[in-house]
C-alpha atoms as a PDB file:
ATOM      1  CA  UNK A   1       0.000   0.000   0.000  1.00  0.00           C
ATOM      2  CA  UNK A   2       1.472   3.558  -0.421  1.00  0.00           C
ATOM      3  CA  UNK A   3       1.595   6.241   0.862  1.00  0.00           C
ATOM      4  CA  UNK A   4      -1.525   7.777   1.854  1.00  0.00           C
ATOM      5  CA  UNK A   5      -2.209  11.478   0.769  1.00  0.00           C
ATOM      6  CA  UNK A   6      -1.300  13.629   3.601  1.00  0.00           C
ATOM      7  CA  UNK A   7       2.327  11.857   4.054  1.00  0.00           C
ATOM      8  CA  UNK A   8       5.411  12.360   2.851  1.00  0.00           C
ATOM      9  CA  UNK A   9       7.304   9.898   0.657  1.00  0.00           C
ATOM     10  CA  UNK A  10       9.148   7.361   2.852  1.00  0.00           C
ATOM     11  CA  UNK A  11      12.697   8.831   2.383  1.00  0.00           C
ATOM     12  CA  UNK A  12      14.513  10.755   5.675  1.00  0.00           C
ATOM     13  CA  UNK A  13      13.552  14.545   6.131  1.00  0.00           C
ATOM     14  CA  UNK A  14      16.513  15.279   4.925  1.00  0.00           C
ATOM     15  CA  UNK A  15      16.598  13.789   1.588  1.00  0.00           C
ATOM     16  CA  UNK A  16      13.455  15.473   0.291  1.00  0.00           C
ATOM     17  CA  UNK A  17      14.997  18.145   1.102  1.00  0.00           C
ATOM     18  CA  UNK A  18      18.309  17.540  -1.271  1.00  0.00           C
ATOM     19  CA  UNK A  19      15.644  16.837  -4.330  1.00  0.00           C
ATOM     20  CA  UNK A  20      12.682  19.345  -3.109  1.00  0.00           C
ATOM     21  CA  UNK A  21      16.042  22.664  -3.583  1.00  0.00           C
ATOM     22  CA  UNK A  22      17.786  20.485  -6.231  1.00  0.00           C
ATOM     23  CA  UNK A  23      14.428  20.971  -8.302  1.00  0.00           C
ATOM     24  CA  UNK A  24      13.931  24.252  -7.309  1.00  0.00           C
ATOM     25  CA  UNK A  25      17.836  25.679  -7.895  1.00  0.00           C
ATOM     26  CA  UNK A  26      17.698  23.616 -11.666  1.00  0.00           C
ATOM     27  CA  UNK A  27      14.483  25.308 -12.413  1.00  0.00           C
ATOM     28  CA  UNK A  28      15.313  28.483 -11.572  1.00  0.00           C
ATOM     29  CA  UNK A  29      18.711  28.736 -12.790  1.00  0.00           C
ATOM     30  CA  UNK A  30      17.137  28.106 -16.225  1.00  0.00           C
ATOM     31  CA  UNK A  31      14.361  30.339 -16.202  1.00  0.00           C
ATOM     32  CA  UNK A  32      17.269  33.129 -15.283  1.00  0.00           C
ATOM     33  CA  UNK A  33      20.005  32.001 -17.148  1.00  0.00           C
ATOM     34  CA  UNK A  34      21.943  35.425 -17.231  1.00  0.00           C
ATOM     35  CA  UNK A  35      21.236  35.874 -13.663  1.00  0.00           C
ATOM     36  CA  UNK A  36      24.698  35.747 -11.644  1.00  0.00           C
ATOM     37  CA  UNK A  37      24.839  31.684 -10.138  1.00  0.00           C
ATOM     38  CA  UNK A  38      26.286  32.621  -6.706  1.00  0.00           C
ATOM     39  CA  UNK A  39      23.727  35.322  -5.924  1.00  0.00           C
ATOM     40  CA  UNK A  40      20.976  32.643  -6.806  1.00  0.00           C
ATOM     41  CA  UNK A  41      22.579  30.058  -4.788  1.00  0.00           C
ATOM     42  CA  UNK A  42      23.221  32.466  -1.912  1.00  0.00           C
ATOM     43  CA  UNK A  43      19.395  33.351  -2.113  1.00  0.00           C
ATOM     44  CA  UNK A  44      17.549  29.876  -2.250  1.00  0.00           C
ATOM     45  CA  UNK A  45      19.919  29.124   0.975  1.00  0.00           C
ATOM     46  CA  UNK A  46      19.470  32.157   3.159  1.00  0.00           C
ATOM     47  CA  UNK A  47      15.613  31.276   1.702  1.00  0.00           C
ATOM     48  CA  UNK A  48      16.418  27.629   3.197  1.00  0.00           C
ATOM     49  CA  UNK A  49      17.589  28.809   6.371  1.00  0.00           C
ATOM     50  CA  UNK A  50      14.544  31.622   7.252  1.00  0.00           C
ATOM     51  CA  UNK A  51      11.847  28.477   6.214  1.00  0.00           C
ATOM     52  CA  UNK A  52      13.437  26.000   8.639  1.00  0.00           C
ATOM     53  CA  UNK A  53      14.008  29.037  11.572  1.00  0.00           C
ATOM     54  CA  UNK A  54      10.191  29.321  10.986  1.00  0.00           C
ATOM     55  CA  UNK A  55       9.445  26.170  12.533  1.00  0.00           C
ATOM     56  CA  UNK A  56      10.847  27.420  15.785  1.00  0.00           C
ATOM     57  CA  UNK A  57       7.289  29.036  16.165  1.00  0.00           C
ATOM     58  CA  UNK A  58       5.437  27.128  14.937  1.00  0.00           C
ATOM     59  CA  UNK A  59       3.992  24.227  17.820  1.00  0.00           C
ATOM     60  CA  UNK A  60       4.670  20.732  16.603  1.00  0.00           C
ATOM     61  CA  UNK A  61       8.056  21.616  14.544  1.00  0.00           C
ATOM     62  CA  UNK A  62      11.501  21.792  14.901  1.00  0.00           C
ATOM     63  CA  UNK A  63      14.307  23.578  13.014  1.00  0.00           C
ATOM     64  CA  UNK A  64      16.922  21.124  11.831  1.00  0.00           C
ATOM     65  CA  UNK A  65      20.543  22.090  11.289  1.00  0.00           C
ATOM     66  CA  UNK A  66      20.603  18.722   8.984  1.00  0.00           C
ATOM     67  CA  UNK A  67      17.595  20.233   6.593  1.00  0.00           C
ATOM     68  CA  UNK A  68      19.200  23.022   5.909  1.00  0.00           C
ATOM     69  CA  UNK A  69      22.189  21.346   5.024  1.00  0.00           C
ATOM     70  CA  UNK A  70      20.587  19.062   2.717  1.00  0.00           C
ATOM     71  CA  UNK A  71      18.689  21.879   1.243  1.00  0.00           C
ATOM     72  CA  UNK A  72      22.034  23.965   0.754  1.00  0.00           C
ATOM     73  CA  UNK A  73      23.566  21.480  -1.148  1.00  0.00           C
ATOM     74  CA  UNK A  74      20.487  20.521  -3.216  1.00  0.00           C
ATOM     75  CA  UNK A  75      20.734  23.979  -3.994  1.00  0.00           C
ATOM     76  CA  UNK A  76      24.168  23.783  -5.037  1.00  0.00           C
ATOM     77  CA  UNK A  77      23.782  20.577  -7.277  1.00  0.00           C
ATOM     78  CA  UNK A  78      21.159  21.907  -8.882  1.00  0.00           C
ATOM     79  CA  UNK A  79      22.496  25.046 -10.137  1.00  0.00           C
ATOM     80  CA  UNK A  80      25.712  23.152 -10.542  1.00  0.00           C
ATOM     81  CA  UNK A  81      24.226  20.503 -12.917  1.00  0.00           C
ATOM     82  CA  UNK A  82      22.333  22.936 -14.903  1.00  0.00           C
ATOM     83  CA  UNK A  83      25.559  24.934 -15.262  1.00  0.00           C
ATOM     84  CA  UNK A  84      27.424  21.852 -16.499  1.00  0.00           C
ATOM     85  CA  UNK A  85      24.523  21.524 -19.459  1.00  0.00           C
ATOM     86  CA  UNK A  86      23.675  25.489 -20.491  1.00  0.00           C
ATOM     87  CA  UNK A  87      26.541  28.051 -20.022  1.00  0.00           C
ATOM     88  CA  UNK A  88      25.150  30.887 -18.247  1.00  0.00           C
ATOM     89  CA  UNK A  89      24.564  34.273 -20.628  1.00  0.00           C
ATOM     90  CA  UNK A  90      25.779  37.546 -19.910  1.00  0.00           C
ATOM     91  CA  UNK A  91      23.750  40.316 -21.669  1.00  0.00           C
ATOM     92  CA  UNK A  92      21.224  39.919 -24.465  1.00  0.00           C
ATOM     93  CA  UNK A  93      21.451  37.441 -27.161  1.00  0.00           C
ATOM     94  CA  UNK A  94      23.155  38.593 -30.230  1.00  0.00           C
ATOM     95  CA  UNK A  95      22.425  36.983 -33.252  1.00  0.00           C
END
């Protein structure tokens, strides 16, 4: 039987977190291709680390050091891998 609708996958916290920001980073590196990697890394992490200090109101949840971690460097693989496949652009298109 799977999972049922209102649970999570059955992989650790932390490793939906690696492919939840890997998504996110590959996505968004493509959609802003000429944007500058490092400030979109350093964004989606600080973004990372205000989401899990949120859960330290909210009743029930706990920030995790680990999350973030995993979410940092999903962050990082995912710009990284798009990188690898479509050189980032500087400037408009000339053609």
């Amino acid at each position: 039987m799977g999972p049922r609708p209102t649970e999570s996958v059955d992989l650790p916290g932390y490793i939906e977190h690696l492919f939840a920001y890997f998504g996110t980073a590959a996505l968004l590196t493509l959609a802003y291709p000429s944007s500058p990697r490092p400030r979109l890394m350093s964004g989606l992490i600080a973004y990372a680390a205000v989401l899990e200090l949120g859960q330290l109101y909210i009743p029930g949840r706990a920030a995790q050091v680990v999350d973030w971690a995993a979410s940092a460097l999903g962050v990082m693989l995912g710009v990284l891998a798009i990188t690898r496949l479509v050189p980032a652009r500087h400037g408009p298109a000339r053609g």
